[in-house]
Protein backbone atom coordinates (compact mmCIF):
# COMPACT_ATOMS: atom_id res chain seq x y z
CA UNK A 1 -108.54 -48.78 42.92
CA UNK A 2 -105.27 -47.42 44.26
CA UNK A 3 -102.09 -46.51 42.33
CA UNK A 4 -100.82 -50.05 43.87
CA UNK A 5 -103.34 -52.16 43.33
CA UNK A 6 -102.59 -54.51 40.27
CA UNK A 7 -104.87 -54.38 37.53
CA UNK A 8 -106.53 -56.72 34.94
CA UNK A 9 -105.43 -55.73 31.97
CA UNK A 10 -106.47 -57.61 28.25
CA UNK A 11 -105.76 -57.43 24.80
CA UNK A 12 -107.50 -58.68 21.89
CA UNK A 13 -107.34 -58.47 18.28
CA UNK A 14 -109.43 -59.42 15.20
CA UNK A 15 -107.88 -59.44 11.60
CA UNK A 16 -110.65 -58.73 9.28
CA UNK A 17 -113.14 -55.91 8.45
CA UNK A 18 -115.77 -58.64 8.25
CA UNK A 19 -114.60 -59.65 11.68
CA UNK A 20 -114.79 -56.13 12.86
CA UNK A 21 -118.01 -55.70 11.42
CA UNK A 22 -119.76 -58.82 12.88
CA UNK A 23 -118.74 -58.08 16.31
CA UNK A 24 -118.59 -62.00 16.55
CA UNK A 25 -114.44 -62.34 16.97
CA UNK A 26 -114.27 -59.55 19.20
CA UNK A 27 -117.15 -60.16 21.87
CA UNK A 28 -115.63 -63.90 22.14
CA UNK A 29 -112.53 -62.26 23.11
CA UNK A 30 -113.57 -59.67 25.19
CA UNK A 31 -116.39 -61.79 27.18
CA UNK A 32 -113.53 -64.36 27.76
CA UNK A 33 -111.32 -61.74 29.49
CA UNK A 34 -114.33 -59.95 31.46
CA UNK A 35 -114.82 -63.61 33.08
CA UNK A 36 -111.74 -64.71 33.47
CA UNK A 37 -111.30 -61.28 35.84
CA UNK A 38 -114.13 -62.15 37.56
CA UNK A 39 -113.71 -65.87 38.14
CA UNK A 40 -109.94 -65.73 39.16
CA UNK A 41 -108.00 -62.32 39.66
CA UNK A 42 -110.58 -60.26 41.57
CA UNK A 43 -110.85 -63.04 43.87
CA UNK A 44 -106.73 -62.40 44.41
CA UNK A 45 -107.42 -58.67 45.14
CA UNK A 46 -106.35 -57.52 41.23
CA UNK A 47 -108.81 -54.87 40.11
CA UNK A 48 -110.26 -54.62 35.85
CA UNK A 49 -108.29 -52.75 33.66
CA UNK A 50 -108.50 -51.74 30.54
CA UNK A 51 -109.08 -53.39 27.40
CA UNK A 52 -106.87 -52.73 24.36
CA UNK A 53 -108.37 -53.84 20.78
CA UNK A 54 -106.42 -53.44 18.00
CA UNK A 55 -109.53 -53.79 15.34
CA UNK A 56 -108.56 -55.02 11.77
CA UNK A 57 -105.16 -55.14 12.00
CA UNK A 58 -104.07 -57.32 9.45
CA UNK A 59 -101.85 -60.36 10.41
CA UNK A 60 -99.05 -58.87 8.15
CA UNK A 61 -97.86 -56.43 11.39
CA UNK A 62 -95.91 -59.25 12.21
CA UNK A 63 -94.60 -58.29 15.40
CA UNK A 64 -96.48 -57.43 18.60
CA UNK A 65 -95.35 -53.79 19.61
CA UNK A 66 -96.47 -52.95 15.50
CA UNK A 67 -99.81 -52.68 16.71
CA UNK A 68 -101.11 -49.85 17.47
CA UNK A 69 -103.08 -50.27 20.65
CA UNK A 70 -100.43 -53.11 21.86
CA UNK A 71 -97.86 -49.82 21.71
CA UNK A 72 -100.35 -47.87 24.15
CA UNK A 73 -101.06 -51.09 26.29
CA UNK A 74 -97.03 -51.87 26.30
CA UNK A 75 -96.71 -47.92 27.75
CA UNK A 76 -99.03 -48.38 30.43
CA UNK A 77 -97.75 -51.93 32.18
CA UNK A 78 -96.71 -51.65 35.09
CA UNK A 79 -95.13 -54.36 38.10
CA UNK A 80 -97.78 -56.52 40.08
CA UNK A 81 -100.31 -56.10 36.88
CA UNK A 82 -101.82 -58.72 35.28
CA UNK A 83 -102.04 -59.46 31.17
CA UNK A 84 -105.07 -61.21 30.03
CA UNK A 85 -105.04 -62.55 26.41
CA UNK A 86 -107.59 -64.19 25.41
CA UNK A 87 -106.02 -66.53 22.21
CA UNK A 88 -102.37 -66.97 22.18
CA UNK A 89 -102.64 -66.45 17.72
CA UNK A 90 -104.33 -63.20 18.12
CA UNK A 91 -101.57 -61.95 19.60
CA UNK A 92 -98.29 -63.22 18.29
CA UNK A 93 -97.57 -64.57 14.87
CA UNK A 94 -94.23 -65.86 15.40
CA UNK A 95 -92.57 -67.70 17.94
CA UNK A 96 -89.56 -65.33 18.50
CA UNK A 97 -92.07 -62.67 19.12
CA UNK A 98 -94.02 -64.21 21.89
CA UNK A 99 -90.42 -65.44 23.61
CA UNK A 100 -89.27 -61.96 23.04
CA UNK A 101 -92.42 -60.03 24.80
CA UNK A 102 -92.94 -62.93 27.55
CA UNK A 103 -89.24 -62.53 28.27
CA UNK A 104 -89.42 -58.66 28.59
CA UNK A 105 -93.16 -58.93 30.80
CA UNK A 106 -91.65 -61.15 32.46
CA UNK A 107 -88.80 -59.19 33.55
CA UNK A 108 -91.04 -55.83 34.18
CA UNK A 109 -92.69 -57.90 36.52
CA UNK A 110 -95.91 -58.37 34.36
CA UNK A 111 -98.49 -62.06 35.12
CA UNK A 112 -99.11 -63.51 31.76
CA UNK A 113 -102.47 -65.08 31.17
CA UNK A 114 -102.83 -66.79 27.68
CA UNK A 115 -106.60 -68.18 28.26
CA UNK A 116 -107.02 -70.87 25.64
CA UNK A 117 -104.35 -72.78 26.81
CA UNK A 118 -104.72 -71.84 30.33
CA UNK A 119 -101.68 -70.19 31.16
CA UNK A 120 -100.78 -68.27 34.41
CA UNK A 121 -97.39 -67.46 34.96
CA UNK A 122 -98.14 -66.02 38.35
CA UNK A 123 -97.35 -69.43 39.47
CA UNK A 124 -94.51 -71.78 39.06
CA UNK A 125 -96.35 -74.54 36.98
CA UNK A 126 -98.21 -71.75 35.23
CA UNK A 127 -94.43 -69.79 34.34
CA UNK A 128 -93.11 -73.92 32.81
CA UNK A 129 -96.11 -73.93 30.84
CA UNK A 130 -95.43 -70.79 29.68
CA UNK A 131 -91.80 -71.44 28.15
CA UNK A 132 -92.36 -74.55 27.17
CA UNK A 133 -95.84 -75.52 25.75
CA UNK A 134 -96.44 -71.66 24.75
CA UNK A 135 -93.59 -71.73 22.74
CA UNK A 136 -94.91 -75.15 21.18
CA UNK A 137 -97.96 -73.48 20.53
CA UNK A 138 -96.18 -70.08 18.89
CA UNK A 139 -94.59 -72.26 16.50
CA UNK A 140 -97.70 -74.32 15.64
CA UNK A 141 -99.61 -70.59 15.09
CA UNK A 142 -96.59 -69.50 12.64
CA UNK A 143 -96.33 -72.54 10.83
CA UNK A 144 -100.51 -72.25 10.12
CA UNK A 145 -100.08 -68.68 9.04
CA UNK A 146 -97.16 -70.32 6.67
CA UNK A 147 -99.08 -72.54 5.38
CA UNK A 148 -102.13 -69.88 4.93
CA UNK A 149 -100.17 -67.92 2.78
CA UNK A 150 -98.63 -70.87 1.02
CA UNK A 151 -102.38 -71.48 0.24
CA UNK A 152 -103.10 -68.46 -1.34
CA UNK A 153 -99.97 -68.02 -3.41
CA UNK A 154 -100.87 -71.49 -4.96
CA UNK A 155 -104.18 -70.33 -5.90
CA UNK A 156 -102.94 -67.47 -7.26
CA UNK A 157 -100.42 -69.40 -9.59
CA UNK A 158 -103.36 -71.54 -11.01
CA UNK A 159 -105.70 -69.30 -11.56
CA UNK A 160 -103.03 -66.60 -13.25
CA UNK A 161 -102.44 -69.94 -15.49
CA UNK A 162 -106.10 -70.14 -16.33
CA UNK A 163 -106.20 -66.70 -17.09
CA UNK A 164 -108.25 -65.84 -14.24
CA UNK A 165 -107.47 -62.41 -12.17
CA UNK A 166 -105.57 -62.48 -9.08
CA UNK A 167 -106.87 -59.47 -6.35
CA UNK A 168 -107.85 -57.56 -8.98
CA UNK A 169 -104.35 -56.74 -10.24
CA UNK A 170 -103.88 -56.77 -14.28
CA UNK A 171 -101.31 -55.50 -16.72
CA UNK A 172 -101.70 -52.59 -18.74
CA UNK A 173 -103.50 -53.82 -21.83
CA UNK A 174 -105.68 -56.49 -20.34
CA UNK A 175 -109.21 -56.11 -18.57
CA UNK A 176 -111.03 -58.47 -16.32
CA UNK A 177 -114.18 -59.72 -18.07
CA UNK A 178 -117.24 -62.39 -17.42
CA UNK A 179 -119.73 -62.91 -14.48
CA UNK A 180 -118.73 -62.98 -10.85
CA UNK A 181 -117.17 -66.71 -10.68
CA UNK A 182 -116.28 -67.13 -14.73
CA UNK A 183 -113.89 -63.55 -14.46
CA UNK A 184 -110.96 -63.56 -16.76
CA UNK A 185 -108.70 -61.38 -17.74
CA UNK A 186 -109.20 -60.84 -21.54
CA UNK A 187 -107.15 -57.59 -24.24
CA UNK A 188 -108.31 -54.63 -23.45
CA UNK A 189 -107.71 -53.07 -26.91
CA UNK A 190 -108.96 -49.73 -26.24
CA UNK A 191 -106.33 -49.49 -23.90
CA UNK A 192 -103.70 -50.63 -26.03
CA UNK A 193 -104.12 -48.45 -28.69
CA UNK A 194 -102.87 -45.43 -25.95
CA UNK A 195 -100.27 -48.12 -25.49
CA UNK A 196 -99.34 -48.22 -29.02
CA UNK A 197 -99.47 -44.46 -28.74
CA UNK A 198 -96.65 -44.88 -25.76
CA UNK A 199 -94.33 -47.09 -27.75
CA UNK A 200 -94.61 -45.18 -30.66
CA UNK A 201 -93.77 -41.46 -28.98
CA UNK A 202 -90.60 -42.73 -27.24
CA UNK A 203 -89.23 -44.38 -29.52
CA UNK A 204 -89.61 -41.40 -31.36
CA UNK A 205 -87.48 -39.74 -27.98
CA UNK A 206 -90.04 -38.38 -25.44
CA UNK A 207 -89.53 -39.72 -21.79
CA UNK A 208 -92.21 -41.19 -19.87
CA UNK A 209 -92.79 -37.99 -18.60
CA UNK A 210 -93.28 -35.92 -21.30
CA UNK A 211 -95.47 -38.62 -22.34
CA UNK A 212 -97.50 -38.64 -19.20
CA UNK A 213 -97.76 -34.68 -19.83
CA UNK A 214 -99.27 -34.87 -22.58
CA UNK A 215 -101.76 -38.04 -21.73
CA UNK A 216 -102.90 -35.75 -19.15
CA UNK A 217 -103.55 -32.57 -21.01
CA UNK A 218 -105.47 -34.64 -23.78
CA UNK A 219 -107.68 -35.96 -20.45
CA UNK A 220 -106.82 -39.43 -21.37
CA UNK A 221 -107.35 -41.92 -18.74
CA UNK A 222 -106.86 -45.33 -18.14
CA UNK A 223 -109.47 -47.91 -16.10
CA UNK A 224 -108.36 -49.31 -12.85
CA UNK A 225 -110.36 -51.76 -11.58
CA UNK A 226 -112.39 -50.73 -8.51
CA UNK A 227 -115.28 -52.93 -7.12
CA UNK A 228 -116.77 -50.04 -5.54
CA UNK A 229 -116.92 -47.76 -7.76
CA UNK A 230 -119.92 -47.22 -10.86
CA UNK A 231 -118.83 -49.61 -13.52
CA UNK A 232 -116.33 -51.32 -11.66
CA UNK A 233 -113.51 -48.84 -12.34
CA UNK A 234 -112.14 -46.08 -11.42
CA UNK A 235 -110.68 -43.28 -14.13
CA UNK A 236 -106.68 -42.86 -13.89
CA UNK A 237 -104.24 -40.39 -15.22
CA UNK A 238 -101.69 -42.09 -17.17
CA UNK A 239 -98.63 -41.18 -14.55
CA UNK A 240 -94.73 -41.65 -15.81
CA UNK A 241 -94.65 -45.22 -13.95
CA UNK A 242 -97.73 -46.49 -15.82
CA UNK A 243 -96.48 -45.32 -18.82
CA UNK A 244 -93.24 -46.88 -18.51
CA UNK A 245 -95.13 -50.27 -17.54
CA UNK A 246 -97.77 -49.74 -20.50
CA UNK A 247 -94.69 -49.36 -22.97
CA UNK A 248 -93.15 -52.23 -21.43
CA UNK A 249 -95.97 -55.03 -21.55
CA UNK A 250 -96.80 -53.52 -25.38
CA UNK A 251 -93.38 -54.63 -25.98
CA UNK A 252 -93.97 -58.11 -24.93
CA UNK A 253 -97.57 -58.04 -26.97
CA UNK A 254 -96.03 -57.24 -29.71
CA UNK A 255 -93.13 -59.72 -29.84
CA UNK A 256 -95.50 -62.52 -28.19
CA UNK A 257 -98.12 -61.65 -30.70
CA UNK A 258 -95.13 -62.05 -34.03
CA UNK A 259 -94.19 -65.19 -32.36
CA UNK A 260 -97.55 -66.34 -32.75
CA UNK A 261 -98.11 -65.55 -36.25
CA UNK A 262 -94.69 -67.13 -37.44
């Protein structure tokens, strides 16, 4: 391959560890853009490039150029070369992102090929399809991640309402409890007897910090929830910001709890 010889040049992306894991997102991806070099380009003289993968990325990098390997593919693009992307959603998650990056290849002289719609905008039909039914199709991919996350928040509103936990995230003074599928997050009153401790010391005037001081020196710790870990928790220093929170959320025991008895 000479220096002017364009190249086939692909990008993929998968969005999970289980994805990366499995293999099974990826090799889809890449054994679509091996073909598709073989079937079409090399036939029109382009040689194979590389492959960038940016491997459990998470969907929350927004933007293209975010992405790691999409930064080192984005340095190396040159005129005459050829993009190959497999799935339009694996790489763009909004619509002004794909207008904005097809606008700029575009104008570097860069062929876009977005397979699963069959794009090529090395030709005039393919470049219309391009700015208009891509740009369809960017909108359709943001409005399903919308609606993905829309999903999940409502989950996480009912099952916070049921008293069920929520990623693993609880207050300071509550514990998640039960069998896998029947969790819930139940008082943790060991904990919120430190808590008690907490309330008790700065009202009497020490800061969160002297507080946290002397947590630590006394080696007492507070559980954070850890899958991973023995037990299902990890041991935790009681730091000024958890104090402040612990003090906080014993104040709203405490009044919640007097509301209760009146």
């Amino acid at each position: 391959m000479n220096d002017d010889q364009p190249r086939a040049i692909g990008y993929c992306r998968v969005s999970s560890e289980r994805q990366v894991e499995s293999g099974l997102g990826l090799d889809s991806q890449d054994t679509q853009f091996l073909e598709y070099v073989e079937r079409v380009l090399k036939p029109r003289g382009v040689a194979l490039g590389p492959i960038f993968v940016d491997p459990a990325v998470s969907a929350s990098k927004k933007m293209f150029l975010q992405r790691p390997e999409a930064g080192r593919m984005q340095a190396i693009l040159r005129k005459g070369d050829h993009l190959v992307v497999p799935k339009l959603d694996r790489a763009f998650r909004n619509a002004l992102d794909y207008a904005t990056m097809l606008q700029c290849w575009l104008e570097q002289g860069v062929n876009v090929h977005i397979l699963n719609f069959g794009m090529d905008t090395s030709n005039p039909t393919g470049l219309m399809v391009a700015k208009m039914v891509g740009g369809m199709l960017a909108y359709f991919a943001e409005f399903e991640s919308h609606m993905i996350g829309q999903r999940k928040r409502d989950a996480n509103k009912v099952a916070r309402q049921q008293g069920r936990p929520t990623n693993h995230r609880v207050k300071p003074g509550w514990k998640i409890a039960g069998p896998p599928g029947k969790r819930r997050i139940v008082p943790d009153e060991e904990e919120r007897a430190t808590m008690r401790t907490i309330v008790e010391w700065h009202d009497a005037g020490l800061t969160f910090t002297d507080i946290s001081k002397v947590l630590m020196k006394q080696r007492v710790f507070w559980k954070k929830p850890n899958k991973k870990a023995r037990g299902g928790f990890t041991l935790e220093f009681w730091d000024r910001q958890r104090c402040r929170r612990a003090y906080m959320e014993m104040v709203q025991i405490t009044r919640s709890e007097g509301q209760g008895a009146a």
